[in-house]
PDB file of N, CA and C in Angstrom:
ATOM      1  N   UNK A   1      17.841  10.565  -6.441  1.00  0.00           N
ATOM      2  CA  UNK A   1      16.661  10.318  -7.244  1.00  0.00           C
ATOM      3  C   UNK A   1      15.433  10.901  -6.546  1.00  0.00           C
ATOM      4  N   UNK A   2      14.649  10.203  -5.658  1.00  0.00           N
ATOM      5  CA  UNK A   2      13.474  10.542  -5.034  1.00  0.00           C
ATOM      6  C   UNK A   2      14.213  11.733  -4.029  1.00  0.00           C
ATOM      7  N   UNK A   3      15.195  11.458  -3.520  1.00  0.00           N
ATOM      8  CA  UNK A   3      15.574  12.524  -2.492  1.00  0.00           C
ATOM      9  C   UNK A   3      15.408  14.185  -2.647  1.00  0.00           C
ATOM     10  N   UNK A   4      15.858  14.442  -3.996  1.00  0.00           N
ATOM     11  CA  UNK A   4      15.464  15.431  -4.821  1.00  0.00           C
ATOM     12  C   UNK A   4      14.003  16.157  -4.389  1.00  0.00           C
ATOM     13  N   UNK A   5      12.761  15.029  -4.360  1.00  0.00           N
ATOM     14  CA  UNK A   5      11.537  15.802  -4.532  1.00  0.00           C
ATOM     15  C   UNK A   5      11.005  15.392  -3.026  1.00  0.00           C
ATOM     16  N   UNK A   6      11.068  14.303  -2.231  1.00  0.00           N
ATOM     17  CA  UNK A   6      11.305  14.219  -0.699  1.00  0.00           C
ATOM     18  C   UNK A   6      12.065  13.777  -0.135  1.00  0.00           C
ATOM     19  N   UNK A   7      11.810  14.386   1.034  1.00  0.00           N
ATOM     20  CA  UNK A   7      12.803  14.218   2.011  1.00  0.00           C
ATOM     21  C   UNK A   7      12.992  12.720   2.840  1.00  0.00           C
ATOM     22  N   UNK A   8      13.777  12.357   3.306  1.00  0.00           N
ATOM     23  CA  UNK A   8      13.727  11.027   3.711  1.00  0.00           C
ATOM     24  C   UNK A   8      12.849  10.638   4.811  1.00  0.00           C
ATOM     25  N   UNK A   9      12.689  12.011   5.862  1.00  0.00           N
ATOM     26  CA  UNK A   9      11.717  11.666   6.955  1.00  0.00           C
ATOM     27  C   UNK A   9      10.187  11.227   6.330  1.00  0.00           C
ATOM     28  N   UNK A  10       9.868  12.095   5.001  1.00  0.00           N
ATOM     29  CA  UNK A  10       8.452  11.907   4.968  1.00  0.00           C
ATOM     30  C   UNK A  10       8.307  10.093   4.277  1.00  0.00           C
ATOM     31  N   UNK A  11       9.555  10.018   3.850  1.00  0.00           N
ATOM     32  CA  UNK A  11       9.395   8.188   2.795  1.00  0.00           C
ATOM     33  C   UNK A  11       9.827   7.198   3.616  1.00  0.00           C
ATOM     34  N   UNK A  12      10.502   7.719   5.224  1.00  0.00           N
ATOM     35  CA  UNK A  12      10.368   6.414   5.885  1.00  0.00           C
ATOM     36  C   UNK A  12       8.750   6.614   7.101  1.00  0.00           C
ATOM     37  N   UNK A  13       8.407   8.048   6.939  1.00  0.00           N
ATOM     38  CA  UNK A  13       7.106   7.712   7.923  1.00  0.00           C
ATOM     39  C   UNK A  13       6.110   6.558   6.898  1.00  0.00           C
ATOM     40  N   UNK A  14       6.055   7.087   5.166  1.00  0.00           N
ATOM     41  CA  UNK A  14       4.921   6.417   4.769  1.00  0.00           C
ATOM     42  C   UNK A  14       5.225   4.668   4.908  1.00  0.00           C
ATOM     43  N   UNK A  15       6.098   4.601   4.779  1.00  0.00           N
ATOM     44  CA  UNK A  15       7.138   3.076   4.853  1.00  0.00           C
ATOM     45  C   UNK A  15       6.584   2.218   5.997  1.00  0.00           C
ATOM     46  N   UNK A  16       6.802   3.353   7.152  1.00  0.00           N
ATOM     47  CA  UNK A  16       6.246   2.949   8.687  1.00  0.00           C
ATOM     48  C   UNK A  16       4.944   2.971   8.582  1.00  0.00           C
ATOM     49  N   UNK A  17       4.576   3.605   7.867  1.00  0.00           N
ATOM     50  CA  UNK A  17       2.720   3.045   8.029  1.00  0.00           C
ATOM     51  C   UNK A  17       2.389   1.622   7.366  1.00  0.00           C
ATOM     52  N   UNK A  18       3.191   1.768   6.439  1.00  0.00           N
ATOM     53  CA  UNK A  18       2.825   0.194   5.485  1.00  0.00           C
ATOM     54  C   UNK A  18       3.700  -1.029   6.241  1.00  0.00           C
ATOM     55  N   UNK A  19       4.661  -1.048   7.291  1.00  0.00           N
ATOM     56  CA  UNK A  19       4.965  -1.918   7.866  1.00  0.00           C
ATOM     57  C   UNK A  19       4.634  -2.388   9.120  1.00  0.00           C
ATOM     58  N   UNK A  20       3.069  -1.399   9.171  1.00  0.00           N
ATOM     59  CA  UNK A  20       2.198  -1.970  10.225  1.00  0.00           C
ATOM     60  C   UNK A  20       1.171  -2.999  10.081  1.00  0.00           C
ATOM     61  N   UNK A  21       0.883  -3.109   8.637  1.00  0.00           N
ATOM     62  CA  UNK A  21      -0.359  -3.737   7.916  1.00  0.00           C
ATOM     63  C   UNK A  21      -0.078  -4.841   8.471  1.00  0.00           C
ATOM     64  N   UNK A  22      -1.077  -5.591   8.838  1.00  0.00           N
ATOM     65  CA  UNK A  22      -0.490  -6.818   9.245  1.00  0.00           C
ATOM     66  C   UNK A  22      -0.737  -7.840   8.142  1.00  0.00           C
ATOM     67  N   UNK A  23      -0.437  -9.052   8.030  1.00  0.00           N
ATOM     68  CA  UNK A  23      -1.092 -10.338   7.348  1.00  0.00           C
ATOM     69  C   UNK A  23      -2.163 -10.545   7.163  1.00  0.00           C
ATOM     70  N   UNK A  24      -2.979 -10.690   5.952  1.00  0.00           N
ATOM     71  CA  UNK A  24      -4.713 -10.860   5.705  1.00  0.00           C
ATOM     72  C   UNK A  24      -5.065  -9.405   5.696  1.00  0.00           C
ATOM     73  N   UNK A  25      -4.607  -8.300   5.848  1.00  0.00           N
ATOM     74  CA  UNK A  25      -4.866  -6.571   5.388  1.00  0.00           C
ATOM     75  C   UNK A  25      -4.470  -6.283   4.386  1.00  0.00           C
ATOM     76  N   UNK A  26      -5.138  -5.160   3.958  1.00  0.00           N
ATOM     77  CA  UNK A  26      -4.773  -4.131   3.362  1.00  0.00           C
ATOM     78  C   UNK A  26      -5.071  -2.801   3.720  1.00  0.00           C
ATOM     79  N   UNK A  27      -4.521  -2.049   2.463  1.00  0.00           N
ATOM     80  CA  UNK A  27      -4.915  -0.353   2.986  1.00  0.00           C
ATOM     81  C   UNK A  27      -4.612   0.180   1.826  1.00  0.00           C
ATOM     82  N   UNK A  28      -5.551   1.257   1.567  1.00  0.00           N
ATOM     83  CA  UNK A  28      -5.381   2.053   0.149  1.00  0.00           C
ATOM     84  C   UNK A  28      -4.651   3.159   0.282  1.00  0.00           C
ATOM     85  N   UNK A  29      -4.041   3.349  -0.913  1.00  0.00           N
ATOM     86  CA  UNK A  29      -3.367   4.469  -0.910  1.00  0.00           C
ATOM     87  C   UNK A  29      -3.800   6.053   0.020  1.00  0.00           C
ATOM     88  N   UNK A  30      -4.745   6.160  -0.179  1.00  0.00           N
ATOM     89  CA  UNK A  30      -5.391   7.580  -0.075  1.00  0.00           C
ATOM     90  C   UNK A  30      -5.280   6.842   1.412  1.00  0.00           C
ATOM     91  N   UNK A  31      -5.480   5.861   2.475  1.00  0.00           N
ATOM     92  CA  UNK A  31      -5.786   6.120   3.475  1.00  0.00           C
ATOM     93  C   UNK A  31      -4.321   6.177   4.666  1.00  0.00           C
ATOM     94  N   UNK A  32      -3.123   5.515   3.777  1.00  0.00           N
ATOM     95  CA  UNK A  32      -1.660   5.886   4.300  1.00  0.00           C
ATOM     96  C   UNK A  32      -1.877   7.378   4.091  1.00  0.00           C
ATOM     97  N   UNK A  33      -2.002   7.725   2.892  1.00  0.00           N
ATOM     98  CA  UNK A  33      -1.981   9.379   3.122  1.00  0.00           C
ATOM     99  C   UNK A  33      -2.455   9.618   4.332  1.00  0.00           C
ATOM    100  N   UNK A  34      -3.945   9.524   4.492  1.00  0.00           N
ATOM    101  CA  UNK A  34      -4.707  10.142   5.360  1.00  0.00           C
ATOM    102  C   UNK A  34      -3.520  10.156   7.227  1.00  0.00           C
ATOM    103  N   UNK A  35      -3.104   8.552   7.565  1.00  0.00           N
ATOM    104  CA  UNK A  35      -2.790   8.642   8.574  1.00  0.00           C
ATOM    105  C   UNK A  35      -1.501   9.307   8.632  1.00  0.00           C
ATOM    106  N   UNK A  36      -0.665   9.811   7.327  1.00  0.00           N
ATOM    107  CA  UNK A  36       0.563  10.660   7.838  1.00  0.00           C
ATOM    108  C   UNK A  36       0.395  11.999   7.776  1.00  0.00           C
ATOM    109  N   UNK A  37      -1.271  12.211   7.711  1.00  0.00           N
ATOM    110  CA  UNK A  37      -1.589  13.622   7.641  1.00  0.00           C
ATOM    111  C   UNK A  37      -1.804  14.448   6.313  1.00  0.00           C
ATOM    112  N   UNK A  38      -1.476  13.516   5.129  1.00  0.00           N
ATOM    113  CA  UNK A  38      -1.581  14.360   3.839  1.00  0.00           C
ATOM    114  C   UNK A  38      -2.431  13.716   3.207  1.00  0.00           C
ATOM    115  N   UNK A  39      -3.856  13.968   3.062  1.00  0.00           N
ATOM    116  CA  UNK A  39      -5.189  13.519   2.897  1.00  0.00           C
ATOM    117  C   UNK A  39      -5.268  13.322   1.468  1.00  0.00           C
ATOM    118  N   UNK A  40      -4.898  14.362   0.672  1.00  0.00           N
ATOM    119  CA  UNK A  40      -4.855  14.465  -1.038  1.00  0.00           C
ATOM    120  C   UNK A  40      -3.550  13.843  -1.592  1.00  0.00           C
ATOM    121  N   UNK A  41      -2.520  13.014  -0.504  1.00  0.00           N
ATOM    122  CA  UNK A  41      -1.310  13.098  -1.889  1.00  0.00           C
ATOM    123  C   UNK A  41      -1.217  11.515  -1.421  1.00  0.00           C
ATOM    124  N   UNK A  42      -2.181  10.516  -2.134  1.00  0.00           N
ATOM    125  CA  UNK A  42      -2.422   9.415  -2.229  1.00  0.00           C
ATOM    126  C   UNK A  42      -1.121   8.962  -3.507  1.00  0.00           C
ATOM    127  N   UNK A  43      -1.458   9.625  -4.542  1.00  0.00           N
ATOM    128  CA  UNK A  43      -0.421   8.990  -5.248  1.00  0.00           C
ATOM    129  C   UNK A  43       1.215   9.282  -4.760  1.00  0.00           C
ATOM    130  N   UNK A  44       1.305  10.367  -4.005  1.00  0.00           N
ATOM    131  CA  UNK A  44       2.994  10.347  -3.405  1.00  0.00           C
ATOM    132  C   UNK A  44       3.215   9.267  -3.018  1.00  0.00           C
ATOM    133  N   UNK A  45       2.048   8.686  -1.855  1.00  0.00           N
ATOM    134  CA  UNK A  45       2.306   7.495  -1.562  1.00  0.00           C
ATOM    135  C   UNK A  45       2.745   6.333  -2.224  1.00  0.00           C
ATOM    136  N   UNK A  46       2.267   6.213  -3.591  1.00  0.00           N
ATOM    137  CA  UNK A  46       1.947   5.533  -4.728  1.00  0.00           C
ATOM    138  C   UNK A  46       3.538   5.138  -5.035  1.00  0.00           C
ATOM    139  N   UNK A  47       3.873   6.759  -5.390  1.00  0.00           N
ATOM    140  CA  UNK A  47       5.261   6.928  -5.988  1.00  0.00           C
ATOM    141  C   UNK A  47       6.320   6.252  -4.627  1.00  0.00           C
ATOM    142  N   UNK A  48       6.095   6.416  -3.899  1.00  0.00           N
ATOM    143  CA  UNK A  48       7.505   6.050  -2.748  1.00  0.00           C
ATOM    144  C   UNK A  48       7.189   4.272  -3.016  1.00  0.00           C
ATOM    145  N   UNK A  49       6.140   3.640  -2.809  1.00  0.00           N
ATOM    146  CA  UNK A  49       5.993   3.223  -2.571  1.00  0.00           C
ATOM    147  C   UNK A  49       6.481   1.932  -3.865  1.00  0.00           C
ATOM    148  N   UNK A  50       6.679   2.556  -4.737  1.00  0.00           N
ATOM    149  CA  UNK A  50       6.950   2.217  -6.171  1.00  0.00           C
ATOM    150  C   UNK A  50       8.683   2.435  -6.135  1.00  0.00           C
ATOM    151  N   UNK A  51       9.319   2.403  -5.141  1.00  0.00           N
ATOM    152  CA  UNK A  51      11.018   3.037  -4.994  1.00  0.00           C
ATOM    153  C   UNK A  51      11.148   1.960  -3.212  1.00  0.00           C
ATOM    154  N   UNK A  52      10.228   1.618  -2.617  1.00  0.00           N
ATOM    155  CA  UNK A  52      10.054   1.067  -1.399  1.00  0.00           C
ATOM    156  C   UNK A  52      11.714  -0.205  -1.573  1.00  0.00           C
ATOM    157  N   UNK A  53      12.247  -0.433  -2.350  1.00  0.00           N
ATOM    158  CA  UNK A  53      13.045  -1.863  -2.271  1.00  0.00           C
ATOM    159  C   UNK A  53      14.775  -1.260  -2.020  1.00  0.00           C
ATOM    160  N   UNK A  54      14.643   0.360  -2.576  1.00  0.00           N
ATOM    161  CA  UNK A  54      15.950   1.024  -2.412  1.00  0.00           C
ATOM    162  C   UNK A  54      15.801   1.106  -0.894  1.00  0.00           C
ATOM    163  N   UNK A  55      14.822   1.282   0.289  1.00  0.00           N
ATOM    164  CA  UNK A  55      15.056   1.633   1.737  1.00  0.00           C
ATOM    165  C   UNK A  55      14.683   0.119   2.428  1.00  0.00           C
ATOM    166  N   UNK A  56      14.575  -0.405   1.893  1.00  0.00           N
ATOM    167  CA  UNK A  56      14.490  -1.993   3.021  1.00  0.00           C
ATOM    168  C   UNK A  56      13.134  -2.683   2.157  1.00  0.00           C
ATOM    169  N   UNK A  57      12.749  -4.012   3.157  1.00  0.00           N
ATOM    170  CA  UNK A  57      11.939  -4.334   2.757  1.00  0.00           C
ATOM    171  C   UNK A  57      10.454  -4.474   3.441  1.00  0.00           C
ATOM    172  N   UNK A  58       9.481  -3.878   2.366  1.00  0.00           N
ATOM    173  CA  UNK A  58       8.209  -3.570   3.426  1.00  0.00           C
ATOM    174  C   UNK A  58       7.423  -4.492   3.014  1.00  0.00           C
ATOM    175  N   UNK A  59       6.001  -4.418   3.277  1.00  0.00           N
ATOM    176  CA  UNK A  59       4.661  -5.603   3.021  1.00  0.00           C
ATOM    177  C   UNK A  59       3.981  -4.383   1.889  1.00  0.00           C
ATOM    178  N   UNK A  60       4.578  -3.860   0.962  1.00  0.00           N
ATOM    179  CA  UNK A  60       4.028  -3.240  -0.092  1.00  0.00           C
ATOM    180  C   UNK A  60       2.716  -3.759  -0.925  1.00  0.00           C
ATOM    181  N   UNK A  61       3.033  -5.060  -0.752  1.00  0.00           N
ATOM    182  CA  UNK A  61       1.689  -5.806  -1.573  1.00  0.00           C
ATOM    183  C   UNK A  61       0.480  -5.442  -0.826  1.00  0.00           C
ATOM    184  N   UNK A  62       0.591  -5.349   0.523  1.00  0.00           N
ATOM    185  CA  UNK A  62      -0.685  -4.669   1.102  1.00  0.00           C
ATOM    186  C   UNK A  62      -1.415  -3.584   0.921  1.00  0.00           C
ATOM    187  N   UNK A  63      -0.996  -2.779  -0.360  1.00  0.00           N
ATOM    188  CA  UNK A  63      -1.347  -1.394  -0.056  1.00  0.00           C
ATOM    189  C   UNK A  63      -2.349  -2.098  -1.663  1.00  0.00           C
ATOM    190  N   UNK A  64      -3.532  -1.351  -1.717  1.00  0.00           N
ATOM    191  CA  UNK A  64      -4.065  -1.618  -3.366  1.00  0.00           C
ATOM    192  C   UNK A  64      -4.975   0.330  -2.938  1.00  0.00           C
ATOM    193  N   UNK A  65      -5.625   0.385  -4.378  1.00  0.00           N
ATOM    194  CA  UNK A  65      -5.954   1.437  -4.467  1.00  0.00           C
ATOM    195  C   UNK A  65      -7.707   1.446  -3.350  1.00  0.00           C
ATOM    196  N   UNK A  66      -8.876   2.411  -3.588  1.00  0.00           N
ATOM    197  CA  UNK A  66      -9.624   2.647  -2.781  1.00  0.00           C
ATOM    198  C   UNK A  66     -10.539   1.791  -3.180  1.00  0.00           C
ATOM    199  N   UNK A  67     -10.747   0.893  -4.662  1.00  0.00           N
ATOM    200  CA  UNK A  67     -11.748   0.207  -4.556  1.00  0.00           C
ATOM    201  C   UNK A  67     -11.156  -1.377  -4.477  1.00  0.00           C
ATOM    202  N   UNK A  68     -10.076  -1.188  -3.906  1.00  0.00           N
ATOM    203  CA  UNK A  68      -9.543  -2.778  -3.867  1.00  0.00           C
ATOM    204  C   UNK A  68      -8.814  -3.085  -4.908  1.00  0.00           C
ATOM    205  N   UNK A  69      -8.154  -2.558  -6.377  1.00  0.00           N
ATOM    206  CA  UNK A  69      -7.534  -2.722  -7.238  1.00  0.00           C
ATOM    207  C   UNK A  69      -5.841  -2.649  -6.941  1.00  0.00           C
ATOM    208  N   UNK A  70      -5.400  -3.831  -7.708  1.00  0.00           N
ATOM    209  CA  UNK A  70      -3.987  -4.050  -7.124  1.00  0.00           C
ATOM    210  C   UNK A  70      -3.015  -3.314  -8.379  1.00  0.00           C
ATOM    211  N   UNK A  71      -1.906  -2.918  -8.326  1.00  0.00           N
ATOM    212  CA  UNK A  71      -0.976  -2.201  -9.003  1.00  0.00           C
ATOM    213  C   UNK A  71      -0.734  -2.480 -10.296  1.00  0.00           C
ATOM    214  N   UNK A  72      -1.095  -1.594 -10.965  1.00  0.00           N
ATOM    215  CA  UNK A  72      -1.134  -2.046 -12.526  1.00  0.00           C
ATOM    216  C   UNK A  72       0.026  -2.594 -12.961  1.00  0.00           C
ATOM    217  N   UNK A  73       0.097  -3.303 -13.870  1.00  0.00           N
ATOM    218  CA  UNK A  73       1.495  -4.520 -14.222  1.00  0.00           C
ATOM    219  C   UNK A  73       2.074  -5.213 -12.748  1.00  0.00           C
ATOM    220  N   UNK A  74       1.966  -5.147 -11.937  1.00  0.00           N
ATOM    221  CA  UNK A  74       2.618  -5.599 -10.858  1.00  0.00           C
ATOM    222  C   UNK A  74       1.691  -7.358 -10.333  1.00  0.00           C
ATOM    223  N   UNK A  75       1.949  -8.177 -11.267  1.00  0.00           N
ATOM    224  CA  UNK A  75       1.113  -9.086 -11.458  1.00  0.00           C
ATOM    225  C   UNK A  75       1.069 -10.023  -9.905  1.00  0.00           C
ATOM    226  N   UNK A  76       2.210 -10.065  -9.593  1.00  0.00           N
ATOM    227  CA  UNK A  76       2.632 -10.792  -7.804  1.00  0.00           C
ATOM    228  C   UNK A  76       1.852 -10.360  -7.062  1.00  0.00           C
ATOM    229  N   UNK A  77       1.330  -9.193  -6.941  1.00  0.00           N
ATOM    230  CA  UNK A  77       0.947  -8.816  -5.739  1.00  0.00           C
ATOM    231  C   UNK A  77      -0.633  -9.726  -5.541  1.00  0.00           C
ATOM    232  N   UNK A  78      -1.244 -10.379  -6.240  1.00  0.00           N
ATOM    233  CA  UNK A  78      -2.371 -10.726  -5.878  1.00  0.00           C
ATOM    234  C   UNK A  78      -2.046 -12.180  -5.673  1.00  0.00           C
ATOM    235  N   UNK A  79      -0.890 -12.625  -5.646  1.00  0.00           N
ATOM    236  CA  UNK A  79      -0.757 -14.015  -5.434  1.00  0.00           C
ATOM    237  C   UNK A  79      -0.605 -13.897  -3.676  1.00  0.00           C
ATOM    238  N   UNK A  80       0.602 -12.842  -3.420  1.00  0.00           N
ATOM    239  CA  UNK A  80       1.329 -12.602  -2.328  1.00  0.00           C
ATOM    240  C   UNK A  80      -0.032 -12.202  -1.500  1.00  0.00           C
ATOM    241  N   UNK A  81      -0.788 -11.440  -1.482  1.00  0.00           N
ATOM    242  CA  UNK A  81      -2.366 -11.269  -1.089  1.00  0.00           C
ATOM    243  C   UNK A  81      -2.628 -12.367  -0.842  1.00  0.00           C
ATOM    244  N   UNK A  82      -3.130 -13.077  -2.062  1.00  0.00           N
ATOM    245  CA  UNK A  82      -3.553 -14.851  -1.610  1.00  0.00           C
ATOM    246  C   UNK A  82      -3.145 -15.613  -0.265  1.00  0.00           C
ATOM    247  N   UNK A  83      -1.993 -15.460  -0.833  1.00  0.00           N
ATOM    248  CA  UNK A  83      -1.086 -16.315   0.284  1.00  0.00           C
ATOM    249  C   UNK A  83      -1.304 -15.698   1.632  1.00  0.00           C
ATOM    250  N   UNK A  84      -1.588 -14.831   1.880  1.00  0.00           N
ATOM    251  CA  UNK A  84      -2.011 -14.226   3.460  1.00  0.00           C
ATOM    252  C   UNK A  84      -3.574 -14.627   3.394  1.00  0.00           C
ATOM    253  N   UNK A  85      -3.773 -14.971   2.803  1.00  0.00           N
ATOM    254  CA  UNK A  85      -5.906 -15.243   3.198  1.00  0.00           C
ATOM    255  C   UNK A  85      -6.529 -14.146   2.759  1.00  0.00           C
ATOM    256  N   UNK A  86      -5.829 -13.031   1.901  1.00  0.00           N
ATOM    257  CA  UNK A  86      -6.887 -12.021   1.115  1.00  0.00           C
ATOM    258  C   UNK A  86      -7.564 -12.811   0.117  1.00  0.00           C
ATOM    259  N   UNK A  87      -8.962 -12.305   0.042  1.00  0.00           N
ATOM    260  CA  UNK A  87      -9.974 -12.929  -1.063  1.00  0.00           C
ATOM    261  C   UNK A  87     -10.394 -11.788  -2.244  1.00  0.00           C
ATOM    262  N   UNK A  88     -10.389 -12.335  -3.167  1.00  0.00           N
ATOM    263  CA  UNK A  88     -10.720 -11.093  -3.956  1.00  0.00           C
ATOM    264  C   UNK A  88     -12.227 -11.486  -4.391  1.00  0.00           C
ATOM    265  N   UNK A  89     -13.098 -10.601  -5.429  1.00  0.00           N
ATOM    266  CA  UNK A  89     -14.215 -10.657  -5.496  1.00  0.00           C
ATOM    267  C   UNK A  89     -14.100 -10.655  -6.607  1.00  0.00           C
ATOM    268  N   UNK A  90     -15.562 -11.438  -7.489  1.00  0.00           N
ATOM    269  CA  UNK A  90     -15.666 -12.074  -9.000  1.00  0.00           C
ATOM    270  C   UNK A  90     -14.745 -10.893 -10.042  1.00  0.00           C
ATOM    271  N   UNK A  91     -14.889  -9.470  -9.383  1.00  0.00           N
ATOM    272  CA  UNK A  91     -14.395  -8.749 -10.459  1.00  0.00           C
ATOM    273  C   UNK A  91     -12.935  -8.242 -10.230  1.00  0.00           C
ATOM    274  N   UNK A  92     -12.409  -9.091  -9.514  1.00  0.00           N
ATOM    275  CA  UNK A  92     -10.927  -9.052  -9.133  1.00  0.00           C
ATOM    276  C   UNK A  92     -10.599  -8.164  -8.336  1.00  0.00           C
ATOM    277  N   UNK A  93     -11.060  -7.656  -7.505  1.00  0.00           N
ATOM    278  CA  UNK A  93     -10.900  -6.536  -6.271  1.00  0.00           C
ATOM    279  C   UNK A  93     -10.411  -7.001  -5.164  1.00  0.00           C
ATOM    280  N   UNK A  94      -9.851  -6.526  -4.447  1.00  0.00           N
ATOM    281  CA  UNK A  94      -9.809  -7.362  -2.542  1.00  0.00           C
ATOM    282  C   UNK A  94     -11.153  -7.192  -2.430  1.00  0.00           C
ATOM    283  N   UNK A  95     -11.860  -7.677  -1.388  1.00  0.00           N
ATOM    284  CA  UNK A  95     -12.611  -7.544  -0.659  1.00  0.00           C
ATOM    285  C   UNK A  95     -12.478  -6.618   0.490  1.00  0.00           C
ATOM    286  N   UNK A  96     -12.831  -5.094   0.269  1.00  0.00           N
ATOM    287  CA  UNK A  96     -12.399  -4.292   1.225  1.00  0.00           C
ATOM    288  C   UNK A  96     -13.003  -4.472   2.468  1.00  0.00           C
ATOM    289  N   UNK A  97     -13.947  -5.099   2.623  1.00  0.00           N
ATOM    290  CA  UNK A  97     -15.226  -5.095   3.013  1.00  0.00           C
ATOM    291  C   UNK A  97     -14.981  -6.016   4.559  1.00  0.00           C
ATOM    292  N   UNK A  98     -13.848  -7.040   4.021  1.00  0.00           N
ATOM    293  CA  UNK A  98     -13.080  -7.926   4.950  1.00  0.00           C
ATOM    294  C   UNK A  98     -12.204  -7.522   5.109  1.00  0.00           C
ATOM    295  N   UNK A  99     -11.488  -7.258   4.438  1.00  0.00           N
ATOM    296  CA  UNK A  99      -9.894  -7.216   4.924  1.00  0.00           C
ATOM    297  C   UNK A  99      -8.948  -5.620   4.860  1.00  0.00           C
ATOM    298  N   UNK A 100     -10.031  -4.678   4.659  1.00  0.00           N
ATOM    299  CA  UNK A 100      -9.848  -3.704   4.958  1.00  0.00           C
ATOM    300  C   UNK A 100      -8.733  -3.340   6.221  1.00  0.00           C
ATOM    301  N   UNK A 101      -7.323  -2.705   6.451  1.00  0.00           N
ATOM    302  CA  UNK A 101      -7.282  -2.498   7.482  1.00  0.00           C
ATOM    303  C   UNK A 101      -7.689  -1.308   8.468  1.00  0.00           C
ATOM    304  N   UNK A 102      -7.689  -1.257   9.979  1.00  0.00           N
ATOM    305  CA  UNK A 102      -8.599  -0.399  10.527  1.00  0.00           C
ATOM    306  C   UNK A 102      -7.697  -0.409  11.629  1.00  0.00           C
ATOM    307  N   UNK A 103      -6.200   0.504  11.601  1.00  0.00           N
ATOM    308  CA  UNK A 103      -5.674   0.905  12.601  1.00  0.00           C
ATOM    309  C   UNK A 103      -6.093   1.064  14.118  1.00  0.00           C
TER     310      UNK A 103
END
């Protein structure tokens, strides 16, 4: 399936970035890109990351987009947020502002 369009080294490095996040973080798409070196392919990330349950299990709920928005239909993830001490803001965002993570 995914193997087809990448390779396995590049979907377990992004994997390894998202299983650094710790508890009470997050991190946006575009900025896993940034630390595996591919600055523009935020949504690749998106996509692996959307296939993440076929290679083990990661802290995927940590990842939301750049203004704090959590995965469209993917309604859990802001509970699972909760439950670590993420706060979101009146207009339903994380609070990047806090809980931003900062490798």
């Amino acid at each position: 399936m995914m193997g087809r369009v990448l390779d396995e080294r590049l979907i377990y490095e992004i994997l390894s970035v998202v299983g650094e996040i710790p508890k009470g973080k997050v991190a946006s798409y575009g900025q896993i890109a940034a630390l595996i070196g591919r600055e523009k392919n935020a949504r690749l990330v998106g996509r692996v990351l959307s296939h993440s349950s076929l290679y083990g299990d990661y802290p995927c709920h940590r990842v939301v987009d750049h203004a704090g928005r959590t995965a469209f239909g993917w309604h859990e993830q802001r509970a699972l947020l909760e439950e670590e001490g993420v706060r979101f803001k009146a207009n339903g965002h994380v609070d990047m502002t806090k809980h931003r993570w900062d490798p």
